[in-house]
C-alpha atoms as a PDB file:
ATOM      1  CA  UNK A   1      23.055  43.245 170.892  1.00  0.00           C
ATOM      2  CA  UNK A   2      19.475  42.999 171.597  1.00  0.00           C
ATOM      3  CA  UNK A   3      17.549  39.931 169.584  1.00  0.00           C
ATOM      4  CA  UNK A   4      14.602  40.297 168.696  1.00  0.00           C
ATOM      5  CA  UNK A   5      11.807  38.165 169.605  1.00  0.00           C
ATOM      6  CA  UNK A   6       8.555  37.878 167.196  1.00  0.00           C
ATOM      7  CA  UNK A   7       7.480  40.242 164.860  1.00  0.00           C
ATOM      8  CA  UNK A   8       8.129  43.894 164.270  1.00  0.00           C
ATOM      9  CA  UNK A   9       5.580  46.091 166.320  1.00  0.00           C
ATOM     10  CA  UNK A  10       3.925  48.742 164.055  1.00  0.00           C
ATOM     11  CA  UNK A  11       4.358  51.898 164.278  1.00  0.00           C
ATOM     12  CA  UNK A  12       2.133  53.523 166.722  1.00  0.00           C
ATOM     13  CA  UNK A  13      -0.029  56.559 166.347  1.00  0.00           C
ATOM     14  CA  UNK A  14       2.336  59.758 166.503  1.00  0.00           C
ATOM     15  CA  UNK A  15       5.218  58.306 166.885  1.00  0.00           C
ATOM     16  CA  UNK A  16       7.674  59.970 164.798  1.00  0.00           C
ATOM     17  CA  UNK A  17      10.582  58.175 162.468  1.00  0.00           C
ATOM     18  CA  UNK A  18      14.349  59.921 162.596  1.00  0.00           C
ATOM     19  CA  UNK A  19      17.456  59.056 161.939  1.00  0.00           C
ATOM     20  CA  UNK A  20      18.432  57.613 165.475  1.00  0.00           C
ATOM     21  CA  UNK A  21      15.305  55.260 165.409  1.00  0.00           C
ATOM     22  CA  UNK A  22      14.710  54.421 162.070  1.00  0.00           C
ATOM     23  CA  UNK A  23      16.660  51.319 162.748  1.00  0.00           C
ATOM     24  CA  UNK A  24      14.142  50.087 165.470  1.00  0.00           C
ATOM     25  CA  UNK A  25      11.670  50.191 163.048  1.00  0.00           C
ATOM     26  CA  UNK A  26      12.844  48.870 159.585  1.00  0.00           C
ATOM     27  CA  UNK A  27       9.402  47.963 158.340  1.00  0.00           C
ATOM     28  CA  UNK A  28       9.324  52.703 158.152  1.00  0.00           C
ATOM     29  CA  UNK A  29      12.199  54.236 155.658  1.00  0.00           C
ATOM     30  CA  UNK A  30      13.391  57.140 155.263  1.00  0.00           C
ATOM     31  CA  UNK A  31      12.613  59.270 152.267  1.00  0.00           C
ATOM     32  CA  UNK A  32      15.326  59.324 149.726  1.00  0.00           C
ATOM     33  CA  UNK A  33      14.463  63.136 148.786  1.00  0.00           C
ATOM     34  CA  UNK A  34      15.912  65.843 149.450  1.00  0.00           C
ATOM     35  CA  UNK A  35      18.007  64.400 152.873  1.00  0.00           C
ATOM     36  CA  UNK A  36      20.013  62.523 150.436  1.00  0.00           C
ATOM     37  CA  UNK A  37      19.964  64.791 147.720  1.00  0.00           C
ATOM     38  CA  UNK A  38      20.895  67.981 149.499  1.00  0.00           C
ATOM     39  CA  UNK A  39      24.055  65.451 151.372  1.00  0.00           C
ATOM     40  CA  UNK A  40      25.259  64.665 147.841  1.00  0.00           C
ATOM     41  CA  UNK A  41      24.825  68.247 146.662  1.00  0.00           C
ATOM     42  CA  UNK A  42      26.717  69.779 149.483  1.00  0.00           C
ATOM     43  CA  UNK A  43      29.417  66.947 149.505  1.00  0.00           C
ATOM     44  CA  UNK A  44      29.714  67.880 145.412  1.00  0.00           C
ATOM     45  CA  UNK A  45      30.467  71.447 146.402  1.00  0.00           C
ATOM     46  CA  UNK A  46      32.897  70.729 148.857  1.00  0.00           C
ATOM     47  CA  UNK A  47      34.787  68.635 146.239  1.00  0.00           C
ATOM     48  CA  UNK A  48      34.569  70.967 143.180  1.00  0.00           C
ATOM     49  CA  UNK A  49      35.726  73.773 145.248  1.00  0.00           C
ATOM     50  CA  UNK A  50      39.144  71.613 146.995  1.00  0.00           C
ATOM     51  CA  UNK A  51      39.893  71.010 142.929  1.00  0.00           C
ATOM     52  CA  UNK A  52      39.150  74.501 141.748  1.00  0.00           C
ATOM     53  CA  UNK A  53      41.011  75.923 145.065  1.00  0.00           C
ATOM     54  CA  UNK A  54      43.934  73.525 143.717  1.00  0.00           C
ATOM     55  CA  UNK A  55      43.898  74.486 140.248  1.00  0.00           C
ATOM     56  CA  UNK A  56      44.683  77.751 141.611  1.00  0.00           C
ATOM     57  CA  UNK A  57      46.882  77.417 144.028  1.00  0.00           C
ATOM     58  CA  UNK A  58      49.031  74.673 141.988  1.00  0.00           C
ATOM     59  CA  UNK A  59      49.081  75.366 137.798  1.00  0.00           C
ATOM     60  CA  UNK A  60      49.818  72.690 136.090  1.00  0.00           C
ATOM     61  CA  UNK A  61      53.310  73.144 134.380  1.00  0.00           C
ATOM     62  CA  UNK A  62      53.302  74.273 130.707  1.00  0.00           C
ATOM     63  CA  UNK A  63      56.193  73.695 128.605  1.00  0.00           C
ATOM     64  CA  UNK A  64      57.644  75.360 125.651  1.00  0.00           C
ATOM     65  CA  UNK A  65      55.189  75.709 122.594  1.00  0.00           C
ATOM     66  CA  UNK A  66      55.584  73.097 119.847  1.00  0.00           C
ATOM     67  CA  UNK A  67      58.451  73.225 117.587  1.00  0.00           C
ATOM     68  CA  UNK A  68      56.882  72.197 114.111  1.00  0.00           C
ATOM     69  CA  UNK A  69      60.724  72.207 112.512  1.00  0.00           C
ATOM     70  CA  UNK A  70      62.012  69.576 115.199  1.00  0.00           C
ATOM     71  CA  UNK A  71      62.257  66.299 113.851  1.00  0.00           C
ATOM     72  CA  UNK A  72      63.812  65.050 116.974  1.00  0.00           C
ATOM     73  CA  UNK A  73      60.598  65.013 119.262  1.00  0.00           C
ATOM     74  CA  UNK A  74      59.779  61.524 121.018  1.00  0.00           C
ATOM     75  CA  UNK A  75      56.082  61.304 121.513  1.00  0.00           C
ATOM     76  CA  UNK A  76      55.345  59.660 124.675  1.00  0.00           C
ATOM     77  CA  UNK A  77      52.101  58.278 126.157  1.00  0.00           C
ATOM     78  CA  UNK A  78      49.852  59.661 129.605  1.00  0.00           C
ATOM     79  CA  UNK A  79      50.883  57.454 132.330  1.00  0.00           C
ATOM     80  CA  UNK A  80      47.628  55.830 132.114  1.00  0.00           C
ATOM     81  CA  UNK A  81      48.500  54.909 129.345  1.00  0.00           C
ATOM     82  CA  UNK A  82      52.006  53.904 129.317  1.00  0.00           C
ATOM     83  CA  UNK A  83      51.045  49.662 129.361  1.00  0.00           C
ATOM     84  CA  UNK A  84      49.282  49.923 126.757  1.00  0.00           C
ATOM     85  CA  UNK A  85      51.863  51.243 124.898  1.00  0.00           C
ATOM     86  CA  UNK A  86      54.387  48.940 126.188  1.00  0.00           C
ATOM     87  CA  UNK A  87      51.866  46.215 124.459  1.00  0.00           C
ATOM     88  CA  UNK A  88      52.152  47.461 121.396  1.00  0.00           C
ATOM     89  CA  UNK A  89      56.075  47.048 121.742  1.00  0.00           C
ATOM     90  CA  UNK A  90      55.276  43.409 121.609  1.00  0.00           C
ATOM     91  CA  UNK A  91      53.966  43.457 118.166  1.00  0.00           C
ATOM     92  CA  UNK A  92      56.533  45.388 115.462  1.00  0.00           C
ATOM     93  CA  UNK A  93      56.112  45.772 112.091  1.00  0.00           C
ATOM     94  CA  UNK A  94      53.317  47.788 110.323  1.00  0.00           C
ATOM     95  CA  UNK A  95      51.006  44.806 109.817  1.00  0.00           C
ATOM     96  CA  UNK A  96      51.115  43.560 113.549  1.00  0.00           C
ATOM     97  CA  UNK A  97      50.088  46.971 115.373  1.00  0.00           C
ATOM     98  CA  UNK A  98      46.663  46.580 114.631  1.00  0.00           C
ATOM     99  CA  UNK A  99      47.157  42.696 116.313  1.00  0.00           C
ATOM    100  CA  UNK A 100      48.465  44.565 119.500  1.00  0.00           C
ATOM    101  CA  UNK A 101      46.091  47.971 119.553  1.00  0.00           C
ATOM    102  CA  UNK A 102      42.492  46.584 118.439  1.00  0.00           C
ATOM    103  CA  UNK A 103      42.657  42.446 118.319  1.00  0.00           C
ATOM    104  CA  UNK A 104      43.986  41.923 122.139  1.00  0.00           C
ATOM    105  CA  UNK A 105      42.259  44.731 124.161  1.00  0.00           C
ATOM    106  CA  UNK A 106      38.741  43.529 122.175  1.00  0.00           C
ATOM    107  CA  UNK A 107      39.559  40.016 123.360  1.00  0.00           C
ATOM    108  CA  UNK A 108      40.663  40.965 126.974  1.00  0.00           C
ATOM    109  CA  UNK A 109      36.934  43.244 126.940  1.00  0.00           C
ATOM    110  CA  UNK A 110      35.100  39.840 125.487  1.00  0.00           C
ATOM    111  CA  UNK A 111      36.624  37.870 128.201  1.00  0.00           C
ATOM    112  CA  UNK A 112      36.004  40.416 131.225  1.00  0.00           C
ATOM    113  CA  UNK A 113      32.355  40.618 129.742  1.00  0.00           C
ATOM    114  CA  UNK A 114      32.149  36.736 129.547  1.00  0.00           C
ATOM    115  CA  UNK A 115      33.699  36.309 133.508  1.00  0.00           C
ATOM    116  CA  UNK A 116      30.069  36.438 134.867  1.00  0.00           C
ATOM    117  CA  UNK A 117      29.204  32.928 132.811  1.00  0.00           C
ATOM    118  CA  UNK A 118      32.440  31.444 132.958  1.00  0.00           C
ATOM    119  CA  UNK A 119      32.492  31.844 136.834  1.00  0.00           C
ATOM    120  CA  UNK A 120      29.058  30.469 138.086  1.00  0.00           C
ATOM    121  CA  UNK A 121      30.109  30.032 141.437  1.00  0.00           C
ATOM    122  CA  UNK A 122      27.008  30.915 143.657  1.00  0.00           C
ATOM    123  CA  UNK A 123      28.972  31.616 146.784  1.00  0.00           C
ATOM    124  CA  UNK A 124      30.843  35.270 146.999  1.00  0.00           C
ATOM    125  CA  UNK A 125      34.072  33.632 148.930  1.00  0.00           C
ATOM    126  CA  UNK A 126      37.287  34.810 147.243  1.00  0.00           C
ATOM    127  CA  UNK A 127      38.595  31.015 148.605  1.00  0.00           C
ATOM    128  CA  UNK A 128      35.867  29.346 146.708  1.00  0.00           C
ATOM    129  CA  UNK A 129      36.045  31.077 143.674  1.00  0.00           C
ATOM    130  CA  UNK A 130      39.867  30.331 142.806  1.00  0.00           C
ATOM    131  CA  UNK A 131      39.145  31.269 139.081  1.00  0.00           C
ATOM    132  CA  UNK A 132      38.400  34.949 139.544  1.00  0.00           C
ATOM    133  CA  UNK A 133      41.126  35.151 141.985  1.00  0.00           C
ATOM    134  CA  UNK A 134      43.495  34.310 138.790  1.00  0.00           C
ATOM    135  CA  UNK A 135      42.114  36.320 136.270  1.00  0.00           C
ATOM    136  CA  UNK A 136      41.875  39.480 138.479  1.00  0.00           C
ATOM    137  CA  UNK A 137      45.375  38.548 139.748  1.00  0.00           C
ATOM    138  CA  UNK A 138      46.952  38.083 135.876  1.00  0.00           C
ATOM    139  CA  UNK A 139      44.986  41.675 134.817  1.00  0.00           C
ATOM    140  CA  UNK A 140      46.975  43.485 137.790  1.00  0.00           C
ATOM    141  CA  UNK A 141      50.197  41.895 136.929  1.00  0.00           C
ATOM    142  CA  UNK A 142      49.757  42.565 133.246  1.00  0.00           C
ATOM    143  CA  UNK A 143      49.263  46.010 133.704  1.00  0.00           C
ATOM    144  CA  UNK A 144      52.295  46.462 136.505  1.00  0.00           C
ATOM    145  CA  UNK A 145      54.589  44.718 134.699  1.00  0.00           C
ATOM    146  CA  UNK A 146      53.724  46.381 131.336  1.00  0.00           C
ATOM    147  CA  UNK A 147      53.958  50.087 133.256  1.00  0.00           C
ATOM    148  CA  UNK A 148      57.320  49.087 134.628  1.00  0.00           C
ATOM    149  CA  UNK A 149      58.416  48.482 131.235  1.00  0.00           C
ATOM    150  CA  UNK A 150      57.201  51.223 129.577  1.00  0.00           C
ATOM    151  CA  UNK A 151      58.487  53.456 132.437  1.00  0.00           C
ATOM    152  CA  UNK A 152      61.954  51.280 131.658  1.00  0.00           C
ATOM    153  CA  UNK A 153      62.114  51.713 128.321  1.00  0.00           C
ATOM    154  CA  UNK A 154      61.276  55.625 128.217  1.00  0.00           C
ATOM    155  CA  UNK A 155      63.926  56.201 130.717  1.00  0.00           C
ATOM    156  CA  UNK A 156      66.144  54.292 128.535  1.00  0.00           C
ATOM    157  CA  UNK A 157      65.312  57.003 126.017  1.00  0.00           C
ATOM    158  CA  UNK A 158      68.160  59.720 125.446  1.00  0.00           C
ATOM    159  CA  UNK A 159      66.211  62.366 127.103  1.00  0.00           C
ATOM    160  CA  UNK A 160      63.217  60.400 128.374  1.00  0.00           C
ATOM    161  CA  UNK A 161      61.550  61.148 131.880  1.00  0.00           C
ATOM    162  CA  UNK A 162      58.220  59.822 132.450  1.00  0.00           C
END
């Protein structure tokens, strides 16, 4: 690794900036349009054409149409969002739903909004900052072990699969 000694020398007359030697010279940049638009463009392309090219070549599965006469007919939640379901488990009764669907997710959004005050340690080391290692660590494990019971308790289910 080559250290530098002094300041940086200026660019000299003619002497051309690319992408091998910008880095020599990082008081000159290099322009932001269109290199970096036409590499996002292109890289966007690739992408929608791998998930049109797999829409294609792998349908999604349709089932039967809906039965309006069935009374019979479990509803079950996405698998995104199959925890908070399971929360709402926690909380029967007609009066309590709103408790487990509106009251708790607002507070858990307050308290992820209020992290940035209540954590005002100036260093970025996950060792020093022990609290945000515990609050990221009890939002994972809420959410796993909420899944796993919702995946539990629909398999459970006469005629449940996830």
């Amino acid at each position: 690794m080559e250290v530098r000694q002094g300041p940086v020398k200026p660019v000299e007359e003619g002497e051309i900036i690319t992408d091998e030697n910008v880095y020599d010279r990082p008081d000159e940049t290099m322009g932001f349009f269109p290199s970096q638009i036409v590499a996002d463009l292109v890289v966007s392309a690739i992408l929608l054409a791998i998930v049109v090219a797999l829409s294609y070549l792998v349908p999604a599965p349709l089932t039967e149409p809906m039965d309006l006469s069935t009374d019979t007919y479990v509803p079950r939640p996405e698998w995104f969002f199959m925890f908070y379901d399971q929360m709402l488990m926690f909380f029967p009764g007609f009066a309590f739903i709103p408790f487990g669907g509106i009251v708790i997710p607002t507070l858990v959004v307050i308290v992820f909004f209020a992290v940035p005050w209540l954590d005002n340690e100036p260093g970025h080391s996950s060792v020093k900052r022990p609290f945000m290692g515990v609050i990221a660590f009890l939002v994972i494990l809420t959410v796993i072990i909420n899944m796993l019971l919702a995946i539990i308790r629909i398999l459970n289910f006469p005629g449940g699969s996830p």
